[in-house]
C-alpha atoms as a PDB file:
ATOM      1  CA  UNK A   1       0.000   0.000   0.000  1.00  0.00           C
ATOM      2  CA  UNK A   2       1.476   3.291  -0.703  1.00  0.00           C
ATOM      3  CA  UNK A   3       1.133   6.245   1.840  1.00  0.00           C
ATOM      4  CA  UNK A   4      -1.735   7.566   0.433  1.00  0.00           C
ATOM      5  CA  UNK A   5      -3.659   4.309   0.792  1.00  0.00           C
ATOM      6  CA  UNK A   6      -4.077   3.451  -3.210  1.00  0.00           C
ATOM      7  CA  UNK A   7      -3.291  -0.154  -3.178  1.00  0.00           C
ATOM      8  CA  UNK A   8      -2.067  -1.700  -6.361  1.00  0.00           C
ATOM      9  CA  UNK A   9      -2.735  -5.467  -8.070  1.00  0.00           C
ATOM     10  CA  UNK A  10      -0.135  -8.104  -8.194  1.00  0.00           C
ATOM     11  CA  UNK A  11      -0.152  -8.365 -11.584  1.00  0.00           C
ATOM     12  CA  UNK A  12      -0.014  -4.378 -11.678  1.00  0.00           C
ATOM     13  CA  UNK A  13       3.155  -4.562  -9.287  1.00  0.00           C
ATOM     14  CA  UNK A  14       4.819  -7.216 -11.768  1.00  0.00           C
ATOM     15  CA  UNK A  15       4.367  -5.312 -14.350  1.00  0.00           C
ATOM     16  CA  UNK A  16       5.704  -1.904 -13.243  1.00  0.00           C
ATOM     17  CA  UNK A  17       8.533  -4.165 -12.068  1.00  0.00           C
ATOM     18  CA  UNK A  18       9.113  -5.097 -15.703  1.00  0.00           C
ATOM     19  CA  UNK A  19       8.632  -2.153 -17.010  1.00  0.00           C
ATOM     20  CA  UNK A  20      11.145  -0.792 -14.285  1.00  0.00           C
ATOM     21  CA  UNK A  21      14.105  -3.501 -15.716  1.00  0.00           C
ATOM     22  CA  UNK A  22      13.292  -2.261 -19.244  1.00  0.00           C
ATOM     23  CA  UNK A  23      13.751   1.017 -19.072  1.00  0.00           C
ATOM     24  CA  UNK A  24      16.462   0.222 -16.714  1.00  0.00           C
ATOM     25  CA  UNK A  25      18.441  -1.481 -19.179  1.00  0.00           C
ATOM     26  CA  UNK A  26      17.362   0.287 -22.529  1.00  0.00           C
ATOM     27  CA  UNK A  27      14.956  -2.601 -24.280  1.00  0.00           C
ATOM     28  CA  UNK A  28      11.185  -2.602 -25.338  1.00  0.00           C
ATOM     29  CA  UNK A  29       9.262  -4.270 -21.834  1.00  0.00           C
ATOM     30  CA  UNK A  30       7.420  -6.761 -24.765  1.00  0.00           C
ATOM     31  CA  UNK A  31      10.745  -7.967 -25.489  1.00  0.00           C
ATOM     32  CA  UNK A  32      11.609  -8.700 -22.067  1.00  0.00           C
ATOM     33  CA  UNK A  33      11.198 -12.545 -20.783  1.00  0.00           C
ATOM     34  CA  UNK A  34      10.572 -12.756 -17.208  1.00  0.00           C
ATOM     35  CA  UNK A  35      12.389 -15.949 -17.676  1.00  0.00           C
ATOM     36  CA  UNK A  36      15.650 -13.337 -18.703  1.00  0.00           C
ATOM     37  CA  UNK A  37      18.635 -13.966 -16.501  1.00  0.00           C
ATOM     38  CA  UNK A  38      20.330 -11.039 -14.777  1.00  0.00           C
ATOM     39  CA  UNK A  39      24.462 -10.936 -16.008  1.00  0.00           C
ATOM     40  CA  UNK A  40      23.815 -13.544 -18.831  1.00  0.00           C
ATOM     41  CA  UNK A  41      20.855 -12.251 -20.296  1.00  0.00           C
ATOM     42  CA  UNK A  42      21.060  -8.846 -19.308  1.00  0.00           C
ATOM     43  CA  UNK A  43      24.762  -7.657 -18.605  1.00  0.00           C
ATOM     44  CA  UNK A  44      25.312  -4.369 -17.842  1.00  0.00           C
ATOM     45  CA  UNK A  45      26.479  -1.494 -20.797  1.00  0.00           C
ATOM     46  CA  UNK A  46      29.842  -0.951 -18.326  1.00  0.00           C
ATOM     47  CA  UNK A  47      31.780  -1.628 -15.279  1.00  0.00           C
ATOM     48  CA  UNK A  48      33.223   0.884 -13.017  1.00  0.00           C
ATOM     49  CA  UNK A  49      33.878   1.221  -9.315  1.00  0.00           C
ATOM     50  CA  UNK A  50      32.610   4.727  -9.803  1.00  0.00           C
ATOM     51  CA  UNK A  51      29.397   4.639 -11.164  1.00  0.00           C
ATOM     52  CA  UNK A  52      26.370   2.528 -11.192  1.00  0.00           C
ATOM     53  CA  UNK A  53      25.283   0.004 -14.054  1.00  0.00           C
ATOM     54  CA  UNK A  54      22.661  -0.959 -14.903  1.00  0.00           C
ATOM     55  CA  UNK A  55      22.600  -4.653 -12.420  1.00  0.00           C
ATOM     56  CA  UNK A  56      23.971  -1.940  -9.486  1.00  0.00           C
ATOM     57  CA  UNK A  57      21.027  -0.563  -9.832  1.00  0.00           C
ATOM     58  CA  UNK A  58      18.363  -3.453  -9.732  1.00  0.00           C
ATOM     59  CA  UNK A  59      20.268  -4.500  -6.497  1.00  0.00           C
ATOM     60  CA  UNK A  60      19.978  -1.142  -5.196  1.00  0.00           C
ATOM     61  CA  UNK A  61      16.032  -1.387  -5.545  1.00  0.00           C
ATOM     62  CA  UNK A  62      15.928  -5.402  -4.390  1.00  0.00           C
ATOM     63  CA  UNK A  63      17.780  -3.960  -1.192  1.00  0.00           C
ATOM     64  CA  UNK A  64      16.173  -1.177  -0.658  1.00  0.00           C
ATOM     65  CA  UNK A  65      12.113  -2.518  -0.029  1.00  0.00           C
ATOM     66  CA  UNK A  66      13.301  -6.041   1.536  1.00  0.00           C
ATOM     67  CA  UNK A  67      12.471  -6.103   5.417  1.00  0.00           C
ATOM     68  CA  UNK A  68      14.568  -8.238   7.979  1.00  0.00           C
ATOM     69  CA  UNK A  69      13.206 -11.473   7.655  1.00  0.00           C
ATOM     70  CA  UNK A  70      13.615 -11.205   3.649  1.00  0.00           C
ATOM     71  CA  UNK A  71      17.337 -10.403   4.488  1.00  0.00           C
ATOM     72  CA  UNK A  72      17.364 -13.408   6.686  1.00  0.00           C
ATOM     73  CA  UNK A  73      16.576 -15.609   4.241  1.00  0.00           C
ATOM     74  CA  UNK A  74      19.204 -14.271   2.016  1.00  0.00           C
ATOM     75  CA  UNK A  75      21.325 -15.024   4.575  1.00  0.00           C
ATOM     76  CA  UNK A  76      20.723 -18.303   4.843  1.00  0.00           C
ATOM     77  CA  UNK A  77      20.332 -19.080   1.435  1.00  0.00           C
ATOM     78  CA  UNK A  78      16.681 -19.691   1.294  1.00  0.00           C
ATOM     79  CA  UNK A  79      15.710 -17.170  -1.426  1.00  0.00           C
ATOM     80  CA  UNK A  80      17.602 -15.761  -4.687  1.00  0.00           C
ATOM     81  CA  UNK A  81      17.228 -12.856  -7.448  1.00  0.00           C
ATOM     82  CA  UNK A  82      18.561 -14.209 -10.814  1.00  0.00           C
ATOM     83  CA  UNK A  83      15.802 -13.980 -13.239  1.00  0.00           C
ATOM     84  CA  UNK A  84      13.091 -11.210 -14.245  1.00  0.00           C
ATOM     85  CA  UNK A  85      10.297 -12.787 -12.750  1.00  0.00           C
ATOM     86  CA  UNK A  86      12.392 -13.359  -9.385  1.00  0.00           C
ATOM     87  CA  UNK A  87      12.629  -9.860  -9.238  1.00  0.00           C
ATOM     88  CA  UNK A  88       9.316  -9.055 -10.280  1.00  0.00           C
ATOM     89  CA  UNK A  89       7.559 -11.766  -7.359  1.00  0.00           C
ATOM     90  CA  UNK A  90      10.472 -10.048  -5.018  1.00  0.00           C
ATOM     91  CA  UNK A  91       8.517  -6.257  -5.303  1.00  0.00           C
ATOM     92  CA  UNK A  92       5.091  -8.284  -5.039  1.00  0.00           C
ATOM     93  CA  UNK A  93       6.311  -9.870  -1.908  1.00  0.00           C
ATOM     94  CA  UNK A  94       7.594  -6.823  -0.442  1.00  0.00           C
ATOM     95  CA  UNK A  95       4.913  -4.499  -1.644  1.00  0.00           C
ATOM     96  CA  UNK A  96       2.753  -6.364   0.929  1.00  0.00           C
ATOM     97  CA  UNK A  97       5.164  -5.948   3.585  1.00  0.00           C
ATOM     98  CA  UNK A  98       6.233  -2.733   5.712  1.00  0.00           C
ATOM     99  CA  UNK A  99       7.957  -0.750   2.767  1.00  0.00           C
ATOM    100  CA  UNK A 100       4.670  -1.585  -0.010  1.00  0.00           C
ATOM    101  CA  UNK A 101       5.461   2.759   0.057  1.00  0.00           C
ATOM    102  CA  UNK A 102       8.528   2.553  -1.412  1.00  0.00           C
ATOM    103  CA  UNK A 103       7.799  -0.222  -3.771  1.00  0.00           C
ATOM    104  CA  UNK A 104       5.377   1.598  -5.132  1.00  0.00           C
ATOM    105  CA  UNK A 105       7.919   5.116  -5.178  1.00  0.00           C
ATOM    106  CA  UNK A 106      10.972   2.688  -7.023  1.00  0.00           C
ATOM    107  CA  UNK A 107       8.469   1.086  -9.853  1.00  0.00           C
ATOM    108  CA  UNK A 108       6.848   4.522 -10.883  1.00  0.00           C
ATOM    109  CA  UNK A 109       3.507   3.658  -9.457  1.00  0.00           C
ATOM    110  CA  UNK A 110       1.989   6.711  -8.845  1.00  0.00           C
ATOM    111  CA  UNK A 111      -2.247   7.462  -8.849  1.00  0.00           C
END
């Protein structure tokens, strides 16, 4: 739920998510397979210790709306990012947890 209480759709969340990697990463969201792997599938235009690609930025936005327990799991090895899909199931999850605000702020959801 964002702070103004609008609450989105699953399948509105996944697809702002998608839309999010496309634009993210400079392709048409149609063309984008949620079965896409991040790094093999979509590598990032460069590599610096300076600036930001393209995959610092999708982990940016994974870390930024996953609560404790989420990071927990990571942890422990219980739950991965790799693909599209993962990513775009990751912002569902977390859109229903404490931070479903910025969720909603990171995919451009806006009423």
């Amino acid at each position: 739920m964002t702070n103004s209480g609008k609450n989105f759709s699953d399948e509105e969340i996944r697809q702002a998510a998608k839309k999010h990697i496309a634009n993210i990463f400079k392709i048409n969201h149609d063309d984008l397979s949620y079965d896409a792997v991040f790094g093999k599938d979509l590598k990032p235009s460069f590599v610096s210790d300076w600036k930001d690609n393209e995959l610092d930025i999708i982990s940016d936005d994974i870390h930024d709306v996953a609560d404790r327990q989420i990071q927990k799991e990571w942890k422990a090895g219980a739950s991965i990012i790799l693909t599209v899909g993962d990513f775009c199931e990751h912002m569902v999850r977390c859109y229903h947890k404490k931070y479903g605000w910025s969720v909603a702020d990171i995919l451009g959801l806006h009423e």
